[in-house]
C-alpha atoms as a PDB file:
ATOM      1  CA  UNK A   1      -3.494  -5.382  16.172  1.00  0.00           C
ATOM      2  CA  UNK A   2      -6.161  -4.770  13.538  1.00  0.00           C
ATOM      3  CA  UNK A   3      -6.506  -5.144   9.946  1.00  0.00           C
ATOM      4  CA  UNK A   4      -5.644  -1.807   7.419  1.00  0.00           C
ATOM      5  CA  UNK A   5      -7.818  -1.994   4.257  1.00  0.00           C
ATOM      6  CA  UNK A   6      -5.320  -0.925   0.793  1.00  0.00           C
ATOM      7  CA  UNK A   7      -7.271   0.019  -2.045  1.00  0.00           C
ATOM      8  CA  UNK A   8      -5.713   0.989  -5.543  1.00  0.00           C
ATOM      9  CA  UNK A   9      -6.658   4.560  -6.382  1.00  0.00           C
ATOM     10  CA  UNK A  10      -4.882   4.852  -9.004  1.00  0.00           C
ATOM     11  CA  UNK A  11      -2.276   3.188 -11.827  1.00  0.00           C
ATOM     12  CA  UNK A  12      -0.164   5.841 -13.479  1.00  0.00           C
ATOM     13  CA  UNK A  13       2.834   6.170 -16.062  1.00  0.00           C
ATOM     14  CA  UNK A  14       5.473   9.105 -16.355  1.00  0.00           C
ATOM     15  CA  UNK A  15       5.209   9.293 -19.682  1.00  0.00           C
ATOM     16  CA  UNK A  16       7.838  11.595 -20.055  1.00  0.00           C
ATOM     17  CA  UNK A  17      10.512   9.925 -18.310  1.00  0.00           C
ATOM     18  CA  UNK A  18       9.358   6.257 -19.440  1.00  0.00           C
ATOM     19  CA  UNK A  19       9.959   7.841 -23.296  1.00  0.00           C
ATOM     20  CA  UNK A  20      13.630   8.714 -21.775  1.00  0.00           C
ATOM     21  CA  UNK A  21      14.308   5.673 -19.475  1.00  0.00           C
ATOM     22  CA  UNK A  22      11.530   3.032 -19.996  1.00  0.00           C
ATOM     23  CA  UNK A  23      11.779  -0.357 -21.825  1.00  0.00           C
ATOM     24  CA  UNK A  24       9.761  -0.462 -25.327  1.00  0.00           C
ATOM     25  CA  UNK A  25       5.988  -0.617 -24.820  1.00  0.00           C
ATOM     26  CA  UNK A  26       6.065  -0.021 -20.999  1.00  0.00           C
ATOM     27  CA  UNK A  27       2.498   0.877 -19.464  1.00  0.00           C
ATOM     28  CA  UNK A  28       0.999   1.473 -16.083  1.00  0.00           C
ATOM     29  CA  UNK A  29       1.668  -0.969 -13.769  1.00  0.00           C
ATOM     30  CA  UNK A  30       0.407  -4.976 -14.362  1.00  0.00           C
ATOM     31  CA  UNK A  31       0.513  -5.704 -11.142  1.00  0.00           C
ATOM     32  CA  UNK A  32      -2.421  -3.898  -9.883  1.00  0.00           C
ATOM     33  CA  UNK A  33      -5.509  -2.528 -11.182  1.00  0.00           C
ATOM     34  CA  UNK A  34      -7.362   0.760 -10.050  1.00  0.00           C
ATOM     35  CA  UNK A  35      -9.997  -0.372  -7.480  1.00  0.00           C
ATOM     36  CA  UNK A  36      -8.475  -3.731  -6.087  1.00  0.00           C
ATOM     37  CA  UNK A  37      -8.675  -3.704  -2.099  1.00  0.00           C
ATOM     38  CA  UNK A  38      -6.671  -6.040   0.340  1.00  0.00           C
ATOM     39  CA  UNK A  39      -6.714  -6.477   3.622  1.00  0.00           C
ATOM     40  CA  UNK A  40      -3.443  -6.549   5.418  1.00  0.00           C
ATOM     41  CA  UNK A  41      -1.586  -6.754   8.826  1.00  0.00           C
ATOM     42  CA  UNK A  42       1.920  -7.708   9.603  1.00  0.00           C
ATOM     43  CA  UNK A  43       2.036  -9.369   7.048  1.00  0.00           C
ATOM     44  CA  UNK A  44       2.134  -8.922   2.848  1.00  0.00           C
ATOM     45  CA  UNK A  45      -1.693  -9.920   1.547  1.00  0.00           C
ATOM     46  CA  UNK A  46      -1.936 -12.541  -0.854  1.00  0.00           C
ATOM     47  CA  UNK A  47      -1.616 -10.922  -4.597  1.00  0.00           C
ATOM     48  CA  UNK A  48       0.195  -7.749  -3.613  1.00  0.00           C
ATOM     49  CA  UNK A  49       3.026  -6.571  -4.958  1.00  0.00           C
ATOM     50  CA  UNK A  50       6.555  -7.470  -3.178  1.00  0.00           C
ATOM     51  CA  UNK A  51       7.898  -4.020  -4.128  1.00  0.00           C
ATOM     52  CA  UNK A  52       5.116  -2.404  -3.424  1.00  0.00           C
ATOM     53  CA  UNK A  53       5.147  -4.088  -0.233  1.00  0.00           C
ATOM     54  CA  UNK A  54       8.184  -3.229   0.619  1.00  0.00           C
ATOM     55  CA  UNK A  55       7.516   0.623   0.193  1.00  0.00           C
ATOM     56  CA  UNK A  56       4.078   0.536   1.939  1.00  0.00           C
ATOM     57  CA  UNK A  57       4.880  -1.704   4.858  1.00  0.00           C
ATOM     58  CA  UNK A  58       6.047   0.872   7.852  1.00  0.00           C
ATOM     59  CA  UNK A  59       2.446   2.836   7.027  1.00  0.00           C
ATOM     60  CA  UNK A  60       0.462  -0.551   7.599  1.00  0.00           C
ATOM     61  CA  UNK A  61       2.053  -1.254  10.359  1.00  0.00           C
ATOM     62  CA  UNK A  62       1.728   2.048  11.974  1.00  0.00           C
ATOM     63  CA  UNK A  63      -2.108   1.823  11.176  1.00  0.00           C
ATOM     64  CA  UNK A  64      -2.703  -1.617  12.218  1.00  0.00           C
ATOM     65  CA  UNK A  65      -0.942  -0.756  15.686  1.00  0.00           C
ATOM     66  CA  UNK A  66      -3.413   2.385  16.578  1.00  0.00           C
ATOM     67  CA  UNK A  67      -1.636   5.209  14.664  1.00  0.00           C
ATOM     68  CA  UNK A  68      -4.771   6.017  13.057  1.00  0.00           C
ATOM     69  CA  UNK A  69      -6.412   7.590  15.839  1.00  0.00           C
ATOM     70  CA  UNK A  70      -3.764  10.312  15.048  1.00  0.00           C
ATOM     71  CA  UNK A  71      -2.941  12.329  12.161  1.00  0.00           C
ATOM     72  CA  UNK A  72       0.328  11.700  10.708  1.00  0.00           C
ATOM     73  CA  UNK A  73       2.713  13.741  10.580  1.00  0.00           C
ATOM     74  CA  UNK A  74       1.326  16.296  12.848  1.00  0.00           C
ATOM     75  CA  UNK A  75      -1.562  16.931  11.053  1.00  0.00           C
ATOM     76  CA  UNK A  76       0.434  18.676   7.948  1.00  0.00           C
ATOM     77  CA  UNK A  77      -0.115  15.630   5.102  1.00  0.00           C
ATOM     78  CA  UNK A  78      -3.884  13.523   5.326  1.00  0.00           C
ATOM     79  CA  UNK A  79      -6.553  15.399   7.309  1.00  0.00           C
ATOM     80  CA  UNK A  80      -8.675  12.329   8.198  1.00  0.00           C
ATOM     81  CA  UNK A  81      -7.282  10.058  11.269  1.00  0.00           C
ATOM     82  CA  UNK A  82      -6.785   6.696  10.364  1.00  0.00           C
ATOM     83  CA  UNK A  83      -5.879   7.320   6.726  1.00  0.00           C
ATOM     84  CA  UNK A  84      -2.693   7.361   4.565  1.00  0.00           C
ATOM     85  CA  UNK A  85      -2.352   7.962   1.559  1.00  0.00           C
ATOM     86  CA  UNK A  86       0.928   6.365  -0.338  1.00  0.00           C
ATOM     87  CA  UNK A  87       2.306   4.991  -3.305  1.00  0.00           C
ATOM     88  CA  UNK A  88       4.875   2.207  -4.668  1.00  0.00           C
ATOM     89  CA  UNK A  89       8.810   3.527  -5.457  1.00  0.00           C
ATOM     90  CA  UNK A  90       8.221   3.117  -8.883  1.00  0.00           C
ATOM     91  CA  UNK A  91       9.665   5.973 -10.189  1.00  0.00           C
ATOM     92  CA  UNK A  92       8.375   5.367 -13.954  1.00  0.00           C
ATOM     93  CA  UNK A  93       4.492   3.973 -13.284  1.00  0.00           C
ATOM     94  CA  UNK A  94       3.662   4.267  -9.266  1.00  0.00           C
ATOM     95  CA  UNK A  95       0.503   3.249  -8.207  1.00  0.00           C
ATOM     96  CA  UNK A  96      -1.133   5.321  -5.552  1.00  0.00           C
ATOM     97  CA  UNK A  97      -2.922   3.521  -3.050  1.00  0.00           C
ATOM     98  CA  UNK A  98      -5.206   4.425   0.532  1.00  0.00           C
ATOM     99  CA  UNK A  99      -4.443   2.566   3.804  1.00  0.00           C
ATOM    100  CA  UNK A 100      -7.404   2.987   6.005  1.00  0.00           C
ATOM    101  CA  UNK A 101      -7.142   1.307   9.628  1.00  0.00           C
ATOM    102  CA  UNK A 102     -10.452  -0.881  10.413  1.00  0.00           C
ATOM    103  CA  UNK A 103     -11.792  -2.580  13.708  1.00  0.00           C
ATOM    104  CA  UNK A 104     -11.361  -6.059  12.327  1.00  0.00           C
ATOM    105  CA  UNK A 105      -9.290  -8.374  14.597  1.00  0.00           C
ATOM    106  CA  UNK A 106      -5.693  -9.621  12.712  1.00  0.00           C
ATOM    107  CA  UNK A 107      -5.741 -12.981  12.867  1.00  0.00           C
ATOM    108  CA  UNK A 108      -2.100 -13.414  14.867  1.00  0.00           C
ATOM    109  CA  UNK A 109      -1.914 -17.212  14.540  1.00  0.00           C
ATOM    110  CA  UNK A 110       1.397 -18.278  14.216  1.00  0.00           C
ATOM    111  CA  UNK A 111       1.279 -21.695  11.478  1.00  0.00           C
ATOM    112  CA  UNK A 112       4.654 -23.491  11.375  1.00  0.00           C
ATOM    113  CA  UNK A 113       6.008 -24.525   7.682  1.00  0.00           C
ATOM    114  CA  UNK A 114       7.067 -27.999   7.324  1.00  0.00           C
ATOM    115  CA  UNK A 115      10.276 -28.444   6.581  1.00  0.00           C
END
């Protein structure tokens, strides 16, 4: 299993459906900020957002198990192996972000919590 490298590409806001559905004042997302990278495997990096998490997940997964030395989705959505591009369910201000798989080793150590 390797590592898959997330950066934020970009932060955005439906402005025409936040004026219709959105709270008072909302803006691009908080959480994250155009340009942040993490480094992820199985599981959620530190600072990432549990939602976004959540919708993400399947495509790290896929990458950190070898899926990037195919395309996905028979070759008909990202024309670079290894790559995936995908964004957060936020249907008012998604953020887009790139998975890219990487060589680095995941570090599969299993650390009990006390209890």
């Amino acid at each position: 299993m390797k590592k898959v490298k997330i950066t934020i590409l970009m932060t955005t806001l439906n402005e025409e459906l936040a004026r219709e559905y959105g709270a008072v004042g909302i803006k691009a997302c908080p959480m994250m900020k155009e340009g942040d990278v993490f480094m992820a495997d199985y599981a959620k990096p530190e600072g990432f957002c549990d939602k976004a998490w959540k919708a993400i997940y399947q495509y790290v997964f896929a990458l950190a198990h070898g899926a990037g030395s195919d395309l996905f989705y028979y070759g008909d959505w990202i024309r670079k192996p290894g790559v995936a591009i995908v964004s957060c369910n936020d249907g008012l201000r998604p953020v887009i972000m790139k998975l890219e798989a990487t060589d680095i080793d995941a570090n599969l150590e299993y650390t009990p919590i006390d209890r």
